[in-house]
Protein backbone atom coordinates (compact mmCIF):
# COMPACT_ATOMS: atom_id res chain seq x y z
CA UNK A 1 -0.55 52.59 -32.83
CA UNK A 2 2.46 52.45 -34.24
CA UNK A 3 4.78 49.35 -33.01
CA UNK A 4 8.31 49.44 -32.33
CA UNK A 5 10.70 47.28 -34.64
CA UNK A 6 11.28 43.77 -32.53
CA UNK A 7 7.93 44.07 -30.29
CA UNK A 8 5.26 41.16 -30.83
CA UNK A 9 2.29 43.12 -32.02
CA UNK A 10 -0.23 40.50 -30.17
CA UNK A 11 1.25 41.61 -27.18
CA UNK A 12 0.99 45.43 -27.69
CA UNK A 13 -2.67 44.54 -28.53
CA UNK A 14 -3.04 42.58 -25.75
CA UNK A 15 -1.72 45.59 -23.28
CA UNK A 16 -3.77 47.59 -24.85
CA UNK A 17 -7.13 45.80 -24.31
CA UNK A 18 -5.57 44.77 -20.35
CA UNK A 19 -5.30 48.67 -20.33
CA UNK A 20 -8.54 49.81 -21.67
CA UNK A 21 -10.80 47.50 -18.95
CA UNK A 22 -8.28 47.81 -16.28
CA UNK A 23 -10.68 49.68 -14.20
CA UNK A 24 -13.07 47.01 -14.38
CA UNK A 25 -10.91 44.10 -13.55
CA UNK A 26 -10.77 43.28 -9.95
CA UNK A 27 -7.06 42.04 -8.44
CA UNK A 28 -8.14 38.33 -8.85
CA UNK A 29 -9.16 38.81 -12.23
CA UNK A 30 -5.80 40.23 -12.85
CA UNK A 31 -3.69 38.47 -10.97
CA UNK A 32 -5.46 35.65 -12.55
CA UNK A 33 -6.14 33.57 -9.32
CA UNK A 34 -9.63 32.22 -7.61
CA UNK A 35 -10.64 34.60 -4.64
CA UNK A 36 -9.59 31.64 -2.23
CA UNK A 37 -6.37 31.41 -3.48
CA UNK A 38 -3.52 31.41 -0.93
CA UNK A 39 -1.10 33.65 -0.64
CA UNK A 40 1.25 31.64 -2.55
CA UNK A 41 -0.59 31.20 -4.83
CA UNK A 42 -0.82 34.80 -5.04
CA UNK A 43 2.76 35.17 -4.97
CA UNK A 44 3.67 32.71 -7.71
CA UNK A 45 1.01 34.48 -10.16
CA UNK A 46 1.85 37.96 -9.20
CA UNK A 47 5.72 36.86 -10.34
CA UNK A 48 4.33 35.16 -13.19
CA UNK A 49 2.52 38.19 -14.73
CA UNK A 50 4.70 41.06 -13.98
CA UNK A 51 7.63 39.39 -15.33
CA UNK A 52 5.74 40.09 -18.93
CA UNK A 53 4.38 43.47 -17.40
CA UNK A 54 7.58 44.65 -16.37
CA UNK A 55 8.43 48.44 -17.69
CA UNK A 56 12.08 47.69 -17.54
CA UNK A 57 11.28 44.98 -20.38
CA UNK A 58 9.46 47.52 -23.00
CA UNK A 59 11.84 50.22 -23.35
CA UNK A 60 11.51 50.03 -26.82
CA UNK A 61 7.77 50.36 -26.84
CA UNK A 62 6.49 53.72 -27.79
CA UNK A 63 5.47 56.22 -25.18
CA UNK A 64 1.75 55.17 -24.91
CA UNK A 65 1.89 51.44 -25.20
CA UNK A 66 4.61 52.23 -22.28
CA UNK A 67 2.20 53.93 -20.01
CA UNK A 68 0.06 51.59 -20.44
CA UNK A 69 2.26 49.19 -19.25
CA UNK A 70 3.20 50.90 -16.58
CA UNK A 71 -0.39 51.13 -15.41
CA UNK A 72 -0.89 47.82 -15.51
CA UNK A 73 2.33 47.17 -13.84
CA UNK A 74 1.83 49.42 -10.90
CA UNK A 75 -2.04 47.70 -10.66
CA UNK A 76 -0.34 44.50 -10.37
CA UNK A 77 1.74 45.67 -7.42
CA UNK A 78 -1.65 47.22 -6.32
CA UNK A 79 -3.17 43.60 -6.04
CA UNK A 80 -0.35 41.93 -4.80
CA UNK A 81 -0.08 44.23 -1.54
CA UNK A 82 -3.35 44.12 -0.97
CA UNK A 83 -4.41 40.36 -1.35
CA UNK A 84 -1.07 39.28 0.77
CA UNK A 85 -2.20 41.64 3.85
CA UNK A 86 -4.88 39.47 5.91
CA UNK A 87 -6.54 42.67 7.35
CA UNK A 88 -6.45 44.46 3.35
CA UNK A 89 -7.62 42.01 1.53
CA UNK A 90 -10.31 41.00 4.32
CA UNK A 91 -11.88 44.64 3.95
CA UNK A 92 -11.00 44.40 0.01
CA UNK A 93 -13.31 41.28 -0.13
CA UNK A 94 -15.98 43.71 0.98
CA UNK A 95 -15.55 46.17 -0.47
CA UNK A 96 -15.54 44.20 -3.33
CA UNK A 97 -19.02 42.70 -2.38
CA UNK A 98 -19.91 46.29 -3.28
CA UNK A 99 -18.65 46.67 -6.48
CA UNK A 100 -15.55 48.45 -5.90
CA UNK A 101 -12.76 46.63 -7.51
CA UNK A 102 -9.99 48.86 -6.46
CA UNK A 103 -8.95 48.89 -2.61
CA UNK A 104 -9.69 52.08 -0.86
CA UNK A 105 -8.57 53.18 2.26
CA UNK A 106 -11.05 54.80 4.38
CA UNK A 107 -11.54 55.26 8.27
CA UNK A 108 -11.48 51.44 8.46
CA UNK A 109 -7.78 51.14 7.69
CA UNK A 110 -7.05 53.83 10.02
CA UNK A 111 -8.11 51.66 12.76
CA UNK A 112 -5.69 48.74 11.65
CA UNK A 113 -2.80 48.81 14.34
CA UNK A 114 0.45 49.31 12.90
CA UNK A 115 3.84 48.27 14.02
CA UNK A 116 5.61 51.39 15.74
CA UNK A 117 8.17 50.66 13.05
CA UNK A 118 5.49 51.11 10.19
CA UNK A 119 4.98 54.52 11.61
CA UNK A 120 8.40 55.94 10.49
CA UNK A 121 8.57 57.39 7.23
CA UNK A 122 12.55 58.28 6.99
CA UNK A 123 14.17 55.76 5.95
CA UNK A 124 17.26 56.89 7.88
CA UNK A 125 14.91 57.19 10.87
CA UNK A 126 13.58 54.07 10.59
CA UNK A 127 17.34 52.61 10.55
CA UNK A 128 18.54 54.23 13.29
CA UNK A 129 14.89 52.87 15.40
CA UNK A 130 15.51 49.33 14.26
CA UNK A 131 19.16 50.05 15.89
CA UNK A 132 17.94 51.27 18.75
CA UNK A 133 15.75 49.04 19.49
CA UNK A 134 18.19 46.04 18.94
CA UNK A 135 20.71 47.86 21.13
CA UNK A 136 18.24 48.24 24.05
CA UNK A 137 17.13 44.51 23.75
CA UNK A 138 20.93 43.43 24.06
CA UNK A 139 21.15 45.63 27.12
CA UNK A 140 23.46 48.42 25.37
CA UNK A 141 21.47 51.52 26.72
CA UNK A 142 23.90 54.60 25.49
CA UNK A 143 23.89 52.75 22.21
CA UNK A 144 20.26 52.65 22.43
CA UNK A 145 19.86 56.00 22.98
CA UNK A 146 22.55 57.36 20.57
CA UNK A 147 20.76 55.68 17.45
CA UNK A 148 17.34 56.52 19.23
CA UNK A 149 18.72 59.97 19.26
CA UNK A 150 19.80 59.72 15.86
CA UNK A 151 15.97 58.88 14.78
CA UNK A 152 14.42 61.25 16.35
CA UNK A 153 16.74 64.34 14.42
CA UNK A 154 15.29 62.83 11.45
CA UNK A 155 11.51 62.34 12.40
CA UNK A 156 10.73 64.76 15.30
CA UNK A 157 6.89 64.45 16.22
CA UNK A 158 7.44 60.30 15.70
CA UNK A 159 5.18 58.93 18.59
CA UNK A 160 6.90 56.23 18.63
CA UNK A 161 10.59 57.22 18.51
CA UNK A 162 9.29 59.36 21.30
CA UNK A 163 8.32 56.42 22.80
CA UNK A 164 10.87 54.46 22.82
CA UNK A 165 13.41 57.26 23.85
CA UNK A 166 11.26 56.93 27.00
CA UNK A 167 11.83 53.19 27.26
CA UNK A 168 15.27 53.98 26.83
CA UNK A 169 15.44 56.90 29.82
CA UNK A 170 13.04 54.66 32.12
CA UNK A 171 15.63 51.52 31.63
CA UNK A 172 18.62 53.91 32.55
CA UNK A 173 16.73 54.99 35.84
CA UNK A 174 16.43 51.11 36.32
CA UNK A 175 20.18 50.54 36.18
């Protein structure tokens, strides 16, 4: 490989060997923190290392070396989602046990209860909920329902902007 002019060539080698085990390497390993560390811990390392893994910083690295980087950039995100979620890096640990070193979602996760809120994939949607639901809290019902309103034009079959525009109708019954 060829390195740009200005790159340290013991870091190019270095991504390079990161990038060829990178399957191998479980999120402690690459975070570079003990499996009881806390999360942060987690957080501090996870800043640490993507401050040198950062794609932004290697612009001038050639295509491959910035892939690689990339990879390992978007593993180190990877890690850091997973082992700051309790419930994620609970079933991570286990799956672990097994030899998997990447977290997969299965049926398992599926299960995990999510926050109506979590449920919303617009992000327009998912301002106009938030809205909503601060508006009915403060007692403003036709505000409420406008931005509930407003959600549900943007995410239609939303169970829980659906539910919440019942809230809404049930607390203007109660009025």
């Amino acid at each position: 490989m060829q390195n740009m002019p200005n790159r340290d060539p013991a870091f190019d080698d270095y991504v390079i060997r990161i990038h060829q085990v990178l399957s191998r390497l479980d999120y402690y390993r690459l975070l570079g923190v003990a499996q009881d560390a806390s999360d942060s811990d987690i957080k501090r390392a996870f800043l640490k290392i993507t401050k040198k893994f950062h794609p932004d910083r290697h612009r001038d690295a050639s295509k491959q070396l910035h892939a690689a980087i990339y990879d390992i950039f978007k593993r180190l995100n990877e890690a850091y989602r997973v082992l700051t979620d309790y419930e994620k890096r609970r079933l991570y640990d286990h799956q672990l046990t097994n030899g998997q070193t990447r977290f997969s979602t299965d049926i398992r996760m599926s299960m995990i209860p999510k926050t109506p809120v979590e449920t919303i994939r617009s992000k327009d949607a998912r301002q106009f909920y938030l809205k909503a639901v601060e508006n009915l809290e403060a007692g403003s019902i036709m505000q409420a329902e406008l931005h509930a309103k407003m959600a549900a034009s943007r995410e239609k079959d939303n169970d829980a902007i659906k539910k919440l525009i019942a809230e809404i109708i049930a607390a203007k019954k109660n009025r």
